[in-house]
C-alpha atoms as a PDB file:
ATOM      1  CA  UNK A   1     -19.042  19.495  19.192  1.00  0.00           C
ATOM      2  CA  UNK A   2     -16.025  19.224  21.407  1.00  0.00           C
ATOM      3  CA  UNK A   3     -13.735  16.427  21.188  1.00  0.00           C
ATOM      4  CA  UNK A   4     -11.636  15.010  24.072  1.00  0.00           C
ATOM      5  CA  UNK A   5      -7.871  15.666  23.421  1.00  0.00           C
ATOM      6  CA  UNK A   6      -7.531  12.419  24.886  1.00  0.00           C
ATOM      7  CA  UNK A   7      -6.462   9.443  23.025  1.00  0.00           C
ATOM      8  CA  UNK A   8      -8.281   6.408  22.887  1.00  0.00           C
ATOM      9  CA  UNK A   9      -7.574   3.100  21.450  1.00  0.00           C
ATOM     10  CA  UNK A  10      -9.250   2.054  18.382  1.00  0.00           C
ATOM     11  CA  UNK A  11     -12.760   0.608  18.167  1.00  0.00           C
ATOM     12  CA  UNK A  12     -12.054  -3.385  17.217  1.00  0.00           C
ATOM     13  CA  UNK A  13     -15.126  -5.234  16.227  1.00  0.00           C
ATOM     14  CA  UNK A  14     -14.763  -8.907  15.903  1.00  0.00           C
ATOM     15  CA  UNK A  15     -16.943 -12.763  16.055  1.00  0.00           C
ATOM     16  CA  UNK A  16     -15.914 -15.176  18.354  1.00  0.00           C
ATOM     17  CA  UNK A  17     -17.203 -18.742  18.060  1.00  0.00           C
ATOM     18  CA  UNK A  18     -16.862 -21.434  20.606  1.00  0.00           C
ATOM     19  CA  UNK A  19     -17.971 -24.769  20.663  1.00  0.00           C
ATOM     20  CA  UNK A  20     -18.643 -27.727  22.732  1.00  0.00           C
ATOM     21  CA  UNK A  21     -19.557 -31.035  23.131  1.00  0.00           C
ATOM     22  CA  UNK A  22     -21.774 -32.357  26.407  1.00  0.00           C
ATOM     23  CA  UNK A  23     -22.480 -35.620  27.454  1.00  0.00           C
ATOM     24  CA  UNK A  24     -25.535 -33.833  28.919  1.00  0.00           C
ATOM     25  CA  UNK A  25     -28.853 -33.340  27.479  1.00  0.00           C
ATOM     26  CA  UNK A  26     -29.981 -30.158  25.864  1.00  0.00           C
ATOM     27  CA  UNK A  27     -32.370 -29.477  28.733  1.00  0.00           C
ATOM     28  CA  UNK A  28     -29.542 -29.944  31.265  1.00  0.00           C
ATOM     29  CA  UNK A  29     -27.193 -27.251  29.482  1.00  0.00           C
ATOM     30  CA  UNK A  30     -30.074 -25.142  29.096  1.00  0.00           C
ATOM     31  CA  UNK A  31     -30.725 -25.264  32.854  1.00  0.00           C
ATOM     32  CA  UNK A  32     -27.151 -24.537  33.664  1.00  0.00           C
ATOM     33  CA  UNK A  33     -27.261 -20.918  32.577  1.00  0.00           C
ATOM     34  CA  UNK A  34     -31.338 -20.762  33.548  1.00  0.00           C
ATOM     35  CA  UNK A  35     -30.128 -21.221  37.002  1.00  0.00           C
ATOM     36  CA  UNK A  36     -28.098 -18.262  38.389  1.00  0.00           C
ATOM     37  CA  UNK A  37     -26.501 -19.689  41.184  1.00  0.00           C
ATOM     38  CA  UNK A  38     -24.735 -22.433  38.967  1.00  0.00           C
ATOM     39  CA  UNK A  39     -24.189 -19.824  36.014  1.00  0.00           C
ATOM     40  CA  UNK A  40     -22.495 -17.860  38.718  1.00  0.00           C
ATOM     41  CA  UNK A  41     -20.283 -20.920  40.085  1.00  0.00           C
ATOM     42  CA  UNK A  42     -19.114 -21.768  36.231  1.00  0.00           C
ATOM     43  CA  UNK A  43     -19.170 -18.002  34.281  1.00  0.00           C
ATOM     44  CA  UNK A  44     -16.026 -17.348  36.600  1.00  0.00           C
ATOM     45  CA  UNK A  45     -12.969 -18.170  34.459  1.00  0.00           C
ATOM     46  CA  UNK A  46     -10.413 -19.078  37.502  1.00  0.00           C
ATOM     47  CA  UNK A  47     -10.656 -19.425  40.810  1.00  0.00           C
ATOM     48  CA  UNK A  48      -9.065 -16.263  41.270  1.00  0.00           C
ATOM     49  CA  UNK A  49     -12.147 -14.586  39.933  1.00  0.00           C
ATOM     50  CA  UNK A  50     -15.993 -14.010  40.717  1.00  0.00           C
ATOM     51  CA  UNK A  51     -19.066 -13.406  39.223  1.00  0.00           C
ATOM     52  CA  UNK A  52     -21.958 -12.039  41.459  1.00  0.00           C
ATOM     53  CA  UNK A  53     -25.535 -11.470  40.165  1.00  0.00           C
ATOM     54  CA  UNK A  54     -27.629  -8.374  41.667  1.00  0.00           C
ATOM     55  CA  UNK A  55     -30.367  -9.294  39.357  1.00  0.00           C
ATOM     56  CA  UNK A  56     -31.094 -11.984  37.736  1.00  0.00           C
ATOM     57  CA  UNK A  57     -34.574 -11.602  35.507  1.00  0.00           C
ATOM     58  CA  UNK A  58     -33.930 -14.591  32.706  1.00  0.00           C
ATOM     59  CA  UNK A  59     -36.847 -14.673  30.218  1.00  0.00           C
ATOM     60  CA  UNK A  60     -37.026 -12.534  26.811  1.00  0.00           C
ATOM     61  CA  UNK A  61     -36.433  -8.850  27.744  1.00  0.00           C
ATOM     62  CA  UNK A  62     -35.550  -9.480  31.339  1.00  0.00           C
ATOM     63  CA  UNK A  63     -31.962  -7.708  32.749  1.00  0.00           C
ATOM     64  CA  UNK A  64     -29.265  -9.605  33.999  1.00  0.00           C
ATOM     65  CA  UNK A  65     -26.902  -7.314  36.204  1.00  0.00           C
ATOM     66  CA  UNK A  66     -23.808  -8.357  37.950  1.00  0.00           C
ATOM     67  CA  UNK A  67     -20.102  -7.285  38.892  1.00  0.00           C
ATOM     68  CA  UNK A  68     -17.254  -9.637  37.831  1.00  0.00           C
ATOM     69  CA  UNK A  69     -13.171  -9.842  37.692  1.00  0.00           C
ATOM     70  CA  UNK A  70     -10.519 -10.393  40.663  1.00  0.00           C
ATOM     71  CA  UNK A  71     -12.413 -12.097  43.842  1.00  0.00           C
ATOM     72  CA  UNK A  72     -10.879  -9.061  45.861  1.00  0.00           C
ATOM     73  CA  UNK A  73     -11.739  -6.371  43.356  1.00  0.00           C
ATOM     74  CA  UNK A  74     -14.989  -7.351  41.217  1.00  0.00           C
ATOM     75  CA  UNK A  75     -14.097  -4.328  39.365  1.00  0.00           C
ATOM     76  CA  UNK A  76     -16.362  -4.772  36.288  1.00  0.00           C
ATOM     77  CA  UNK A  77     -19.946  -4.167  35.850  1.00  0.00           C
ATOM     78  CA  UNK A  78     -22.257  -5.904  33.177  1.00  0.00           C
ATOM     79  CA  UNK A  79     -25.510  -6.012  31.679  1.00  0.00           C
ATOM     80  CA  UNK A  80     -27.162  -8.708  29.657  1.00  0.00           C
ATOM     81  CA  UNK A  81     -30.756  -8.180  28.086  1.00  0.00           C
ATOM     82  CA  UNK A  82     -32.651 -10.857  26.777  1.00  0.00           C
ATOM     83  CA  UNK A  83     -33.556 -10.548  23.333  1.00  0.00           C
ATOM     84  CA  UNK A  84     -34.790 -14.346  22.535  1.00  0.00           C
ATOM     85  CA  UNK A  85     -35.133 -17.243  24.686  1.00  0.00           C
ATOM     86  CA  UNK A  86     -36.240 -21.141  23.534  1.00  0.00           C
ATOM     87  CA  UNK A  87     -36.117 -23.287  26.376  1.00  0.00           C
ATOM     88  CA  UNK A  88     -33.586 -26.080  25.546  1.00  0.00           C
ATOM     89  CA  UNK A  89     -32.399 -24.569  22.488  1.00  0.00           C
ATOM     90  CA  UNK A  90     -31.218 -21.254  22.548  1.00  0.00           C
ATOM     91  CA  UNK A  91     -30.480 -17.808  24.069  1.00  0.00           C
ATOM     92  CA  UNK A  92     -29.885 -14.707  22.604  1.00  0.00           C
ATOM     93  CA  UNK A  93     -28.591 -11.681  24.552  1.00  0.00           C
ATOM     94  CA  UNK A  94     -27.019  -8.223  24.651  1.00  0.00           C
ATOM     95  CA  UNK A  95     -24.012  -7.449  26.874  1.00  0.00           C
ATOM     96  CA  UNK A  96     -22.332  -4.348  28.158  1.00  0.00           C
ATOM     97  CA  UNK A  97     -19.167  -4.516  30.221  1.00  0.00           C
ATOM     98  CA  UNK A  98     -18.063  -1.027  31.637  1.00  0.00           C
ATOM     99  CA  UNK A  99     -16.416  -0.132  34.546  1.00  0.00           C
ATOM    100  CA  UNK A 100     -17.639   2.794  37.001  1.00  0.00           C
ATOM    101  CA  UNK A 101     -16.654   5.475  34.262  1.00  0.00           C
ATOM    102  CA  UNK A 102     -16.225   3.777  30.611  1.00  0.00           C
ATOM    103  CA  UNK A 103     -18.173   1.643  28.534  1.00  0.00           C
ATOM    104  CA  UNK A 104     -15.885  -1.334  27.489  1.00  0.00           C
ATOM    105  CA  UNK A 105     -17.388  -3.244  25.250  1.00  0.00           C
ATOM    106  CA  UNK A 106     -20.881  -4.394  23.748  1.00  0.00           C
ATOM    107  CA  UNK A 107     -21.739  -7.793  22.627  1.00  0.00           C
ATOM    108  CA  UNK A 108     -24.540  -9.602  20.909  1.00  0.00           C
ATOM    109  CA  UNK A 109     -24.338 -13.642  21.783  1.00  0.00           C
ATOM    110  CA  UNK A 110     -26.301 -16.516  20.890  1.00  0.00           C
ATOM    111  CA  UNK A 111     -26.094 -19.883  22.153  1.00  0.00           C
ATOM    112  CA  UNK A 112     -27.500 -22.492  20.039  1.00  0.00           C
ATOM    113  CA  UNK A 113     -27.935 -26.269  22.061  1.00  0.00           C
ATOM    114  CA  UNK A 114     -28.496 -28.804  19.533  1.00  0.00           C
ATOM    115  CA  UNK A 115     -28.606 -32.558  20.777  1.00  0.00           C
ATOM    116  CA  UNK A 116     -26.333 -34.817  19.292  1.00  0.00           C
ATOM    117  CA  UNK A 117     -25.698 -38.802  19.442  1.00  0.00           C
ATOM    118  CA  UNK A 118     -23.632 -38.112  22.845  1.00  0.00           C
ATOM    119  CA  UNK A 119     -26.084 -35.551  24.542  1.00  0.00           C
ATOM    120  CA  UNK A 120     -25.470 -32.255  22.865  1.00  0.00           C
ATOM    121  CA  UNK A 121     -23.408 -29.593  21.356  1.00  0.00           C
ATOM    122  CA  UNK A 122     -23.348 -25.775  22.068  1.00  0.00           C
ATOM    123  CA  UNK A 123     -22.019 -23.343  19.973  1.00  0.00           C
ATOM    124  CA  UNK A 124     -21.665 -19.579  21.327  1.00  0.00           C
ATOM    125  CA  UNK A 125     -21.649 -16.940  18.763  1.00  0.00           C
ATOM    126  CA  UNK A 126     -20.228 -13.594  20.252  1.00  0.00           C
ATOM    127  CA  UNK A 127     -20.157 -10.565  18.351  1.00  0.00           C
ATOM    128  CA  UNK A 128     -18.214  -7.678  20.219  1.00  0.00           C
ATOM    129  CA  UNK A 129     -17.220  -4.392  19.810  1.00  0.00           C
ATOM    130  CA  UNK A 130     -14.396  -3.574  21.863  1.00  0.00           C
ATOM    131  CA  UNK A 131     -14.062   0.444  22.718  1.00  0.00           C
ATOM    132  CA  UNK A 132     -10.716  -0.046  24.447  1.00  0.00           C
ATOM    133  CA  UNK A 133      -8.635  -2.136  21.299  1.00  0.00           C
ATOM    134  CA  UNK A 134      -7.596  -5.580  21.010  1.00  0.00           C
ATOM    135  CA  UNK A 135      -7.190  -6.388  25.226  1.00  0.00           C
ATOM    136  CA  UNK A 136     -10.717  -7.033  25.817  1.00  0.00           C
ATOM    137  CA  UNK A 137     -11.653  -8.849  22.806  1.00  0.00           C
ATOM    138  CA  UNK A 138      -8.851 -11.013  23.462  1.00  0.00           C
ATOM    139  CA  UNK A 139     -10.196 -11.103  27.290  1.00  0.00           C
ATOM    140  CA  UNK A 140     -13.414 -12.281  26.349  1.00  0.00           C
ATOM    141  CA  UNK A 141     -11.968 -15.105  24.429  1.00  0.00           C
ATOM    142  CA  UNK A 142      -9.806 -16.254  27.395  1.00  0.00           C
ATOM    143  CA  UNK A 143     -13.074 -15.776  29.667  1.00  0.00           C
ATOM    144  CA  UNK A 144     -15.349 -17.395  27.510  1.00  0.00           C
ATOM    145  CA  UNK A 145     -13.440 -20.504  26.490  1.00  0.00           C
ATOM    146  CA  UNK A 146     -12.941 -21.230  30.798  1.00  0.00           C
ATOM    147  CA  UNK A 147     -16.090 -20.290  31.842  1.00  0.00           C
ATOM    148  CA  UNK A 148     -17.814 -22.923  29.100  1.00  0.00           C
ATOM    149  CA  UNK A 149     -14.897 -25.190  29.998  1.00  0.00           C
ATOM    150  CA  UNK A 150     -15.935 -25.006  33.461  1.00  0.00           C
ATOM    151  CA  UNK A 151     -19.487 -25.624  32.122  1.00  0.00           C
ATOM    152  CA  UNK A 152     -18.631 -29.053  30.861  1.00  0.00           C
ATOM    153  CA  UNK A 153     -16.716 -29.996  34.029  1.00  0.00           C
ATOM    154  CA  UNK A 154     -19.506 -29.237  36.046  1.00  0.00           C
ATOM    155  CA  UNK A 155     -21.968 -30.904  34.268  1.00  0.00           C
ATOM    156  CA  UNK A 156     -19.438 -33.908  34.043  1.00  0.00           C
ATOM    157  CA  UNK A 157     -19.197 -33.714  37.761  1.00  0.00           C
ATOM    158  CA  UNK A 158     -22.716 -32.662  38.898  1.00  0.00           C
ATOM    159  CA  UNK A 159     -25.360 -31.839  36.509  1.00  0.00           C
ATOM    160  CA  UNK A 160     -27.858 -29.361  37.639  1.00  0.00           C
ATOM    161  CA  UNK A 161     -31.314 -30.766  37.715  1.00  0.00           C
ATOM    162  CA  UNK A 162     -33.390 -30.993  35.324  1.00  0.00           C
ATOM    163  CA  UNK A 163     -36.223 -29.010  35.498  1.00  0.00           C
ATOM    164  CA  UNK A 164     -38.816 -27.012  33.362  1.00  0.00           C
ATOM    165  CA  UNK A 165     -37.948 -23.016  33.197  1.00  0.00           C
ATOM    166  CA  UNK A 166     -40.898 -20.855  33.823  1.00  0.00           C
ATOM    167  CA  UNK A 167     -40.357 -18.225  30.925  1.00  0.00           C
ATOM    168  CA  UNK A 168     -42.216 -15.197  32.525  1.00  0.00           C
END
């Protein structure tokens, strides 16, 4: 087997843990990421960036593909499979993030939504493996911690309805 003469950062593996508090209901943060169109508005980390959805197929192994990063250059492709889904109390998925020609990293992340004497608290669990070193781990921290921030502020603002999730 040939190997590329090519040098490659290190393979970093690490857990990332996030947590917040809503003044929301379980259901209502669970039908925050359910819907796509508000996952979409509060997934992008600035408003610099975007997310877009191509397909959006949320129930246990349905595909989730989109393109994400700078609003002029949504440079980044990923690719979340469903592995577990309980309405209004968790999610568990598999992402990829590559670009047109490398694989950048793969994740495993659960959300657990637990109500609370406020209205609930989510805790995100992701474990990635980075195959480009320490930049995207530490780019998935930034994005994560502003997308969920942006999560809270919209559900501060203007929760999305309520509604039951048909779980194909």
């Amino acid at each position: 087997m040939a190997h590329d003469s090519i040098a490659r950062p290190p393979m970093k593996h690490e857990t990332l843990v996030f947590e917040r508090r809503f003044r929301s209901s379980p259901r209502a943060v669970f039908a925050a990421y359910a819907d796509v169109e508000a996952r979409a508005r509060w997934s992008a980390p600035s408003d610099a960036t975007a997310v877009v959805y191509s397909v959006s197929d949320f129930r246990v192994d349905g595909v989730d593909r989109f393109r994400c990063g700078d609003k002029t250059n949504l440079q980044f492709e990923g690719t979340v499979r469903y592995a577990d889904i309980v309405e209004n109390e968790r999610i568990v998925y598999s992402e990829v993030i590559s670009t047109t020609d490398m694989k950048l990293s793969v994740s495993l992340v659960t959300w657990e939504i637990v109500p609370d004497q406020t209205g609930s608290r989510l805790v995100v669990t992701d474990q990635i493996a980075s195959f480009v070193g320490d930049d995207m781990i530490a780019g998935s921290r930034v994005g994560m911690n502003a997308a969920l921030d942006n999560l809270v502020a919209l559900l501060e603002r203007a929760p999305v309805p309520e509604r039951d999730v048909t779980l194909r």
